[in-house]
PDB file of N, CA and C in Angstrom:
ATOM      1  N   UNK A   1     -47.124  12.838  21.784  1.00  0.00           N
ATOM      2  CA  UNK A   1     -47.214  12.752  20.343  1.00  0.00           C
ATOM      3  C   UNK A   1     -46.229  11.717  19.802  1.00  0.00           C
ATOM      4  N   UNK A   2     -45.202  12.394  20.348  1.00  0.00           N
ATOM      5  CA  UNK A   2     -43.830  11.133  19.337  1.00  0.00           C
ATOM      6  C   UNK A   2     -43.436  10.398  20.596  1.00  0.00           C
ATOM      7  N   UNK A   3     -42.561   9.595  20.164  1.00  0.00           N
ATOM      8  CA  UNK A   3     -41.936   8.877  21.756  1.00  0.00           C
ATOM      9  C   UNK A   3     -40.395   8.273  20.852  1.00  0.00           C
ATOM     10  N   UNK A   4     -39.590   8.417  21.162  1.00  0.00           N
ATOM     11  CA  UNK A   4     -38.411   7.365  21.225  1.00  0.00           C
ATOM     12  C   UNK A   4     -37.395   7.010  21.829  1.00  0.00           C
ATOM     13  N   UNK A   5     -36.862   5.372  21.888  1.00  0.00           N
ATOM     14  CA  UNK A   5     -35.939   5.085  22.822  1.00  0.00           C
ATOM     15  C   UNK A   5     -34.905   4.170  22.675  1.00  0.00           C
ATOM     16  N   UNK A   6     -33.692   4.104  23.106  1.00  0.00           N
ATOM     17  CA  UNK A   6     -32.594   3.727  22.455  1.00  0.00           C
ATOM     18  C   UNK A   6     -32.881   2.402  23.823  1.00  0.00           C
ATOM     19  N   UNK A   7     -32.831   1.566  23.229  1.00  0.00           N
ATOM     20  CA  UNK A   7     -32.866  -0.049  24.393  1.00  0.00           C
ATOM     21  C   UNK A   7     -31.579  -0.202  24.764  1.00  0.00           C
ATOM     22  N   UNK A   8     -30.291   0.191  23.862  1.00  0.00           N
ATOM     23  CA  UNK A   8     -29.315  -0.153  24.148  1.00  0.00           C
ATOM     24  C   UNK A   8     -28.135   0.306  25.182  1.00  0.00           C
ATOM     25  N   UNK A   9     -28.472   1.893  25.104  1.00  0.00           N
ATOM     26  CA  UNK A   9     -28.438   2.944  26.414  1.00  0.00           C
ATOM     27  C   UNK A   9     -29.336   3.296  27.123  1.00  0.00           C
ATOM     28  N   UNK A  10     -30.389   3.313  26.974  1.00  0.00           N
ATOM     29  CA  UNK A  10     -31.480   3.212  27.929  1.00  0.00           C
ATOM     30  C   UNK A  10     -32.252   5.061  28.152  1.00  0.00           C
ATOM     31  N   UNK A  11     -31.233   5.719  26.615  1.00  0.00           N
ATOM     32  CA  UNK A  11     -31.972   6.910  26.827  1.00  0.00           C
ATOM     33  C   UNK A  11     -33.422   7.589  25.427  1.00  0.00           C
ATOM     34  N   UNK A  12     -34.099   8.306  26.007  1.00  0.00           N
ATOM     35  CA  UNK A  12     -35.690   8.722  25.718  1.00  0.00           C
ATOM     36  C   UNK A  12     -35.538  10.269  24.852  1.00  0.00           C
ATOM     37  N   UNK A  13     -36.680  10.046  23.977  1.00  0.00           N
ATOM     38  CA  UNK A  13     -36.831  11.714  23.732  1.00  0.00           C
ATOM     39  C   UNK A  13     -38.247  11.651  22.873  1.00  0.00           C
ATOM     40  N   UNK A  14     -38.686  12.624  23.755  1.00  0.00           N
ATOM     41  CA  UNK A  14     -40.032  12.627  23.615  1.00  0.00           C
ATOM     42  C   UNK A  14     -40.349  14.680  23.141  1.00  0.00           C
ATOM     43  N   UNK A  15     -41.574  14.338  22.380  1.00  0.00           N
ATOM     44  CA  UNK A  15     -42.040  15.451  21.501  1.00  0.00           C
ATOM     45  C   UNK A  15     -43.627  15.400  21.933  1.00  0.00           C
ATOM     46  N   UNK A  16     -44.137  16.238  22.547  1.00  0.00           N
ATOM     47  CA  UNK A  16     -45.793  16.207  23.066  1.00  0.00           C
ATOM     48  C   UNK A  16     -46.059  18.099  23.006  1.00  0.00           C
ATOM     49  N   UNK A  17     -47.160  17.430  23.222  1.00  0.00           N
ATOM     50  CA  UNK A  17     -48.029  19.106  23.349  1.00  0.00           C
ATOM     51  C   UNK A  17     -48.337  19.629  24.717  1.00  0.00           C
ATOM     52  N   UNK A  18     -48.195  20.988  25.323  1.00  0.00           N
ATOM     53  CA  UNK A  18     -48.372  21.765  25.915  1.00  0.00           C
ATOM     54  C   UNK A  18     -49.704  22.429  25.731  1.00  0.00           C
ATOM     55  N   UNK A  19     -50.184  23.278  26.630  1.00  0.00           N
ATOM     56  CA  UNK A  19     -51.498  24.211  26.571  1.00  0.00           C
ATOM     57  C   UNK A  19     -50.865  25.191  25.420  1.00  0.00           C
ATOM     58  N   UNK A  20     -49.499  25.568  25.399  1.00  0.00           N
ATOM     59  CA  UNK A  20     -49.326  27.019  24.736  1.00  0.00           C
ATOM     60  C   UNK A  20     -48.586  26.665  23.430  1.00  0.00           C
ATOM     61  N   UNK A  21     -48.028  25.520  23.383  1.00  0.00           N
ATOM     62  CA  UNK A  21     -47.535  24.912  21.900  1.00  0.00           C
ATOM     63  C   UNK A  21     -46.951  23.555  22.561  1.00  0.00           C
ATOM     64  N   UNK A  22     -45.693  23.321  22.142  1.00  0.00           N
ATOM     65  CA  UNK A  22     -44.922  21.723  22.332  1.00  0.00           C
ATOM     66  C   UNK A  22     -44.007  21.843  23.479  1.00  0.00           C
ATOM     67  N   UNK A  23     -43.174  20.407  23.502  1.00  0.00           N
ATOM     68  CA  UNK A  23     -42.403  20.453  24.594  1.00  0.00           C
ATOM     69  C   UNK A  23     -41.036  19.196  23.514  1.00  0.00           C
ATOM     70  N   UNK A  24     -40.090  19.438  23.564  1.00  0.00           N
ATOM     71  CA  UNK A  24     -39.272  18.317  23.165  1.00  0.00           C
ATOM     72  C   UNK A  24     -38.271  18.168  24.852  1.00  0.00           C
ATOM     73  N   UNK A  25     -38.160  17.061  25.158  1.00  0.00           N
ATOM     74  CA  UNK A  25     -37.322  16.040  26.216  1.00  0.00           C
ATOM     75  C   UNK A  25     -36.832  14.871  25.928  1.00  0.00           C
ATOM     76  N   UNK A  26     -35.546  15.087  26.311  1.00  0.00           N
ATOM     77  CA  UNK A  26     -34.936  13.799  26.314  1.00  0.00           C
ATOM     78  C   UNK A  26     -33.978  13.852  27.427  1.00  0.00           C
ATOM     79  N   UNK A  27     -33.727  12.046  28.179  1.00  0.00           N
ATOM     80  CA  UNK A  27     -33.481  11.745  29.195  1.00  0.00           C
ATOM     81  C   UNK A  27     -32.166  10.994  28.664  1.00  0.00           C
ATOM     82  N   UNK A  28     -31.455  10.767  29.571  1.00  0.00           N
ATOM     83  CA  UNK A  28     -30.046   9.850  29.487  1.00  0.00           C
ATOM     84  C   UNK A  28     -29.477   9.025  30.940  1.00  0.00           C
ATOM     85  N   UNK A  29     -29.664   8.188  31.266  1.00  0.00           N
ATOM     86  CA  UNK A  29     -29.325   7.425  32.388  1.00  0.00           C
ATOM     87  C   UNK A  29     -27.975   8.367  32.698  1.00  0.00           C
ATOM     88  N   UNK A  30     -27.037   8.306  31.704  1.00  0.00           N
ATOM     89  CA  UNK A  30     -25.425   8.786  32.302  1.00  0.00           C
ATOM     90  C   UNK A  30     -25.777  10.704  32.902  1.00  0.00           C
ATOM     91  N   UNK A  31     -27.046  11.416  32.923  1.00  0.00           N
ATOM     92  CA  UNK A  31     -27.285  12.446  33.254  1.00  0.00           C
ATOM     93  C   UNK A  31     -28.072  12.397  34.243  1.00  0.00           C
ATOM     94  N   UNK A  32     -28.042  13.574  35.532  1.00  0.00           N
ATOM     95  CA  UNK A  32     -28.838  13.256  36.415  1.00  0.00           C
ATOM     96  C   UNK A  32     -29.793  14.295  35.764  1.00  0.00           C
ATOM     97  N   UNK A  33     -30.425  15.293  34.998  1.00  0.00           N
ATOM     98  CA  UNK A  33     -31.108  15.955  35.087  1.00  0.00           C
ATOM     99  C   UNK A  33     -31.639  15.985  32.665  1.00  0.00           C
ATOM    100  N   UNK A  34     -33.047  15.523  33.067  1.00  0.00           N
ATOM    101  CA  UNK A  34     -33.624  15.457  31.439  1.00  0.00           C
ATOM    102  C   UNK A  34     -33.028  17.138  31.220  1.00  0.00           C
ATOM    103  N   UNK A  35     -32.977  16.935  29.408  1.00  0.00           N
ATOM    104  CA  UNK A  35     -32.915  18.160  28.397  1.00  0.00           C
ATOM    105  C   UNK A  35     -34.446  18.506  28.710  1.00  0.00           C
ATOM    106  N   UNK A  36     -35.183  19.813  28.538  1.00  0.00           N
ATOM    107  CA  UNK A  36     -36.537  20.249  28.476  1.00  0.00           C
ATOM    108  C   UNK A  36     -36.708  21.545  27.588  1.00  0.00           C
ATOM    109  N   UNK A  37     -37.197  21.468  26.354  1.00  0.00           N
ATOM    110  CA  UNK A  37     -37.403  22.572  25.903  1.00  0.00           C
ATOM    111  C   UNK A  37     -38.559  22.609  25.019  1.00  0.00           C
ATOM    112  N   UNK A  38     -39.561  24.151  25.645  1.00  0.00           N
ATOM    113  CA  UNK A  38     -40.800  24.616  24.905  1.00  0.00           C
ATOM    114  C   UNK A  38     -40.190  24.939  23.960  1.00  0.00           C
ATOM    115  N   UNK A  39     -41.893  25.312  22.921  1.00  0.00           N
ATOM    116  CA  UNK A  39     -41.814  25.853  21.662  1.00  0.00           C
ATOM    117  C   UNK A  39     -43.444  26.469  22.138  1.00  0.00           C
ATOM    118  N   UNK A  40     -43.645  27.552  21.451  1.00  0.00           N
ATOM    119  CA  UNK A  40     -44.821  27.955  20.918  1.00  0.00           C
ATOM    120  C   UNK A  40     -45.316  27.500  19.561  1.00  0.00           C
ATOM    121  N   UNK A  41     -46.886  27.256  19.878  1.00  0.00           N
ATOM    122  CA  UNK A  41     -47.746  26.867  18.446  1.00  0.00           C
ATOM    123  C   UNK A  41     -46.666  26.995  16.911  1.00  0.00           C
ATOM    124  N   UNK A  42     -46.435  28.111  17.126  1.00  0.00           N
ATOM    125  CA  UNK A  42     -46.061  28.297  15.554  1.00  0.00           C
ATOM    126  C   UNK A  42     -44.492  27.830  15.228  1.00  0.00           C
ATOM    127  N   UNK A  43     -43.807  27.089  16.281  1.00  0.00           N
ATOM    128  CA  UNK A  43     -42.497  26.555  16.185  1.00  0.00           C
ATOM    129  C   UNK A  43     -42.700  25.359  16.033  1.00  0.00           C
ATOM    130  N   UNK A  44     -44.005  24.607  15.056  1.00  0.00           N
ATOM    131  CA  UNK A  44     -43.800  23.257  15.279  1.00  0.00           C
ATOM    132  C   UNK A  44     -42.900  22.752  14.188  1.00  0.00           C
ATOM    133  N   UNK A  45     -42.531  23.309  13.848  1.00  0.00           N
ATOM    134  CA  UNK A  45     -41.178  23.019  12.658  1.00  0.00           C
ATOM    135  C   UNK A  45     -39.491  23.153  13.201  1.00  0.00           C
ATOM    136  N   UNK A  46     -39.571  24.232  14.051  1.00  0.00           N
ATOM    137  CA  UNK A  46     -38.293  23.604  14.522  1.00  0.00           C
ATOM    138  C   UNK A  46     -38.231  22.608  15.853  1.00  0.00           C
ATOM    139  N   UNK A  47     -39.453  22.586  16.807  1.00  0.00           N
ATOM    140  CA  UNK A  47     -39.360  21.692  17.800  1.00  0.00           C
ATOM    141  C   UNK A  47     -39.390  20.229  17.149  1.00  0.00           C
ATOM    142  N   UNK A  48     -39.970  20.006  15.924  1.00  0.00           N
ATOM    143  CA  UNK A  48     -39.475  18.735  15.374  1.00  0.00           C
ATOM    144  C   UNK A  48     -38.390  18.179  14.472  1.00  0.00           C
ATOM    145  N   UNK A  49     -37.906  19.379  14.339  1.00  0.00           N
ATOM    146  CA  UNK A  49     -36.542  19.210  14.068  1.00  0.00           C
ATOM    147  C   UNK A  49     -35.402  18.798  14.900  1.00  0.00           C
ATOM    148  N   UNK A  50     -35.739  19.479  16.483  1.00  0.00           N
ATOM    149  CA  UNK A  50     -34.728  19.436  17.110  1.00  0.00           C
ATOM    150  C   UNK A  50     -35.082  17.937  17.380  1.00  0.00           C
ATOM    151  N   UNK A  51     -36.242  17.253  17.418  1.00  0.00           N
ATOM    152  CA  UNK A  51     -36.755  15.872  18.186  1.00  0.00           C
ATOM    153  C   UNK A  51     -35.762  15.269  17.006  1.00  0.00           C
ATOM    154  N   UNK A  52     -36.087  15.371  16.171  1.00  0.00           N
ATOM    155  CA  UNK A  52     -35.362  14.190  14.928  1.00  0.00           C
ATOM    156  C   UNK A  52     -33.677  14.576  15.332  1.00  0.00           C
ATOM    157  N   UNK A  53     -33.354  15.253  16.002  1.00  0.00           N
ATOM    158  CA  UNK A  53     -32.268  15.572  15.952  1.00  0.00           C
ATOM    159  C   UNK A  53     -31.626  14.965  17.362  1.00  0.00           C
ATOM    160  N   UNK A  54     -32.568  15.327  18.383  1.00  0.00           N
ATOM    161  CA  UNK A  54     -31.862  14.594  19.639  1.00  0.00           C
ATOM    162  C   UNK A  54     -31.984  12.840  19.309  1.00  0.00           C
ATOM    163  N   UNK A  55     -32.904  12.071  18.277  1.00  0.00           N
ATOM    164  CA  UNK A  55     -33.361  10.746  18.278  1.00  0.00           C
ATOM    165  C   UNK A  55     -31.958  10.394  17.740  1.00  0.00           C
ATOM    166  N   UNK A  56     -31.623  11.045  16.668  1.00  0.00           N
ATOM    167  CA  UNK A  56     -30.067  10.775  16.192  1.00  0.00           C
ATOM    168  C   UNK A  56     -28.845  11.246  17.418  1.00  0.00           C
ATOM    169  N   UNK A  57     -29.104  11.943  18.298  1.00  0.00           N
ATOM    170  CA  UNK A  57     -27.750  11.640  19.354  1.00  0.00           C
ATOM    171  C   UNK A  57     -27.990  10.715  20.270  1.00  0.00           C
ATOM    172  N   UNK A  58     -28.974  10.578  20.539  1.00  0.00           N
ATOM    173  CA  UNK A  58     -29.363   9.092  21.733  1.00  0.00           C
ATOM    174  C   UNK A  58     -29.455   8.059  20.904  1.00  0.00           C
ATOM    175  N   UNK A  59     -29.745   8.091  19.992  1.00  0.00           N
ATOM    176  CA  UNK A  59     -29.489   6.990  18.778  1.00  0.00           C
ATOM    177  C   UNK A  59     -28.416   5.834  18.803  1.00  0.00           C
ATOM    178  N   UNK A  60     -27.425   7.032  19.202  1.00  0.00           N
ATOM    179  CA  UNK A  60     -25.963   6.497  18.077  1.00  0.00           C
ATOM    180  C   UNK A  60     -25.639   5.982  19.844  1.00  0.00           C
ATOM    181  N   UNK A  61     -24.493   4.778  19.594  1.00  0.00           N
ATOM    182  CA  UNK A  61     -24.273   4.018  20.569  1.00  0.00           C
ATOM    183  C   UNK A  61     -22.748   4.009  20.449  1.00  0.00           C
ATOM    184  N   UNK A  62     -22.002   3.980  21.510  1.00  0.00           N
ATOM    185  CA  UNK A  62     -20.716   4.184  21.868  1.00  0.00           C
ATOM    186  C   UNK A  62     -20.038   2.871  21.130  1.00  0.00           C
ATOM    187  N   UNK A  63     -18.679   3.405  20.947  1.00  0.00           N
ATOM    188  CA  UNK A  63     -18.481   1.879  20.338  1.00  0.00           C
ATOM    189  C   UNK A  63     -16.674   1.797  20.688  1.00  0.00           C
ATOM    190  N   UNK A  64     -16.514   0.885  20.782  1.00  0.00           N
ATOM    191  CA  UNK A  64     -15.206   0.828  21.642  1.00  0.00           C
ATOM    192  C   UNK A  64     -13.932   0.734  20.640  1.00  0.00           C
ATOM    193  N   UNK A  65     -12.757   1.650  20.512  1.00  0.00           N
ATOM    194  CA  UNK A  65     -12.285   1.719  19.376  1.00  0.00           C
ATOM    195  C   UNK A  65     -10.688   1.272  19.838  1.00  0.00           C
ATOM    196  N   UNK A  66      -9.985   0.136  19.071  1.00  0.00           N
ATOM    197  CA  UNK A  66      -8.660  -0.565  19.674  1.00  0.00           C
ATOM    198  C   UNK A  66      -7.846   0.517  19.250  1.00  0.00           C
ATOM    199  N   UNK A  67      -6.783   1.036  19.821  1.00  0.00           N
ATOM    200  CA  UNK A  67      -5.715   1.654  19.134  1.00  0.00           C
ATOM    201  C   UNK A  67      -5.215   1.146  17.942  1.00  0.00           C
ATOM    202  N   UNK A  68      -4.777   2.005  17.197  1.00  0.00           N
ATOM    203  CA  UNK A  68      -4.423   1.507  15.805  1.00  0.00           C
ATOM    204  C   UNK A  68      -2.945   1.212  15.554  1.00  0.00           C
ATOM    205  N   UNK A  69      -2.067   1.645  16.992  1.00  0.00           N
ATOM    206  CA  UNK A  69      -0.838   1.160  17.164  1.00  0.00           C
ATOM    207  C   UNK A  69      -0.421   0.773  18.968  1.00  0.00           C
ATOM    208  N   UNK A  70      -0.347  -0.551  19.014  1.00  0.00           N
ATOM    209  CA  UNK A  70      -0.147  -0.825  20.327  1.00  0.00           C
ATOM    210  C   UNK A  70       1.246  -0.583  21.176  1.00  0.00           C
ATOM    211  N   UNK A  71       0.923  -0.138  22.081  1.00  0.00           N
ATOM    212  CA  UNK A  71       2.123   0.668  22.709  1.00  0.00           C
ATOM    213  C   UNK A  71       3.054  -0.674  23.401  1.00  0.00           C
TER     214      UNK A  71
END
């Protein structure tokens, strides 16, 4: 159904359908093992919540921060 992917870390999260309701997954190169979690039919409101929600943590990209006082 949905698909998204961060080019810059190289991680996925995907929102599709099952026989018995949905599935939300998302993958991360720095993890050896994908997130996987059902929903039944009538949870399609929070399984797309959680999707909009993992797209914003694979989203966001590390960012390298200088100390603000050098030792």
């Amino acid at each position: 159904m949905f698909h998204y992917a961060n080019s810059k870390t190289g991680a996925e999260v995907h929102l599709g359908r099952t026989g018995a309701g949905f599935y939300v997954e998302a993958s991360h190169p720095d993890f050896s093992l994908p997130f996987r979690k059902t929903y039944e039919w009538h949870q399609q409101d929070q399984a797309t919540r959680d999707f909009e929600l993992l797209c914003a943590v694979v989203g966001a990209t590390r960012e390298r921060h200088e100390p603000a006082i050098a030792g």
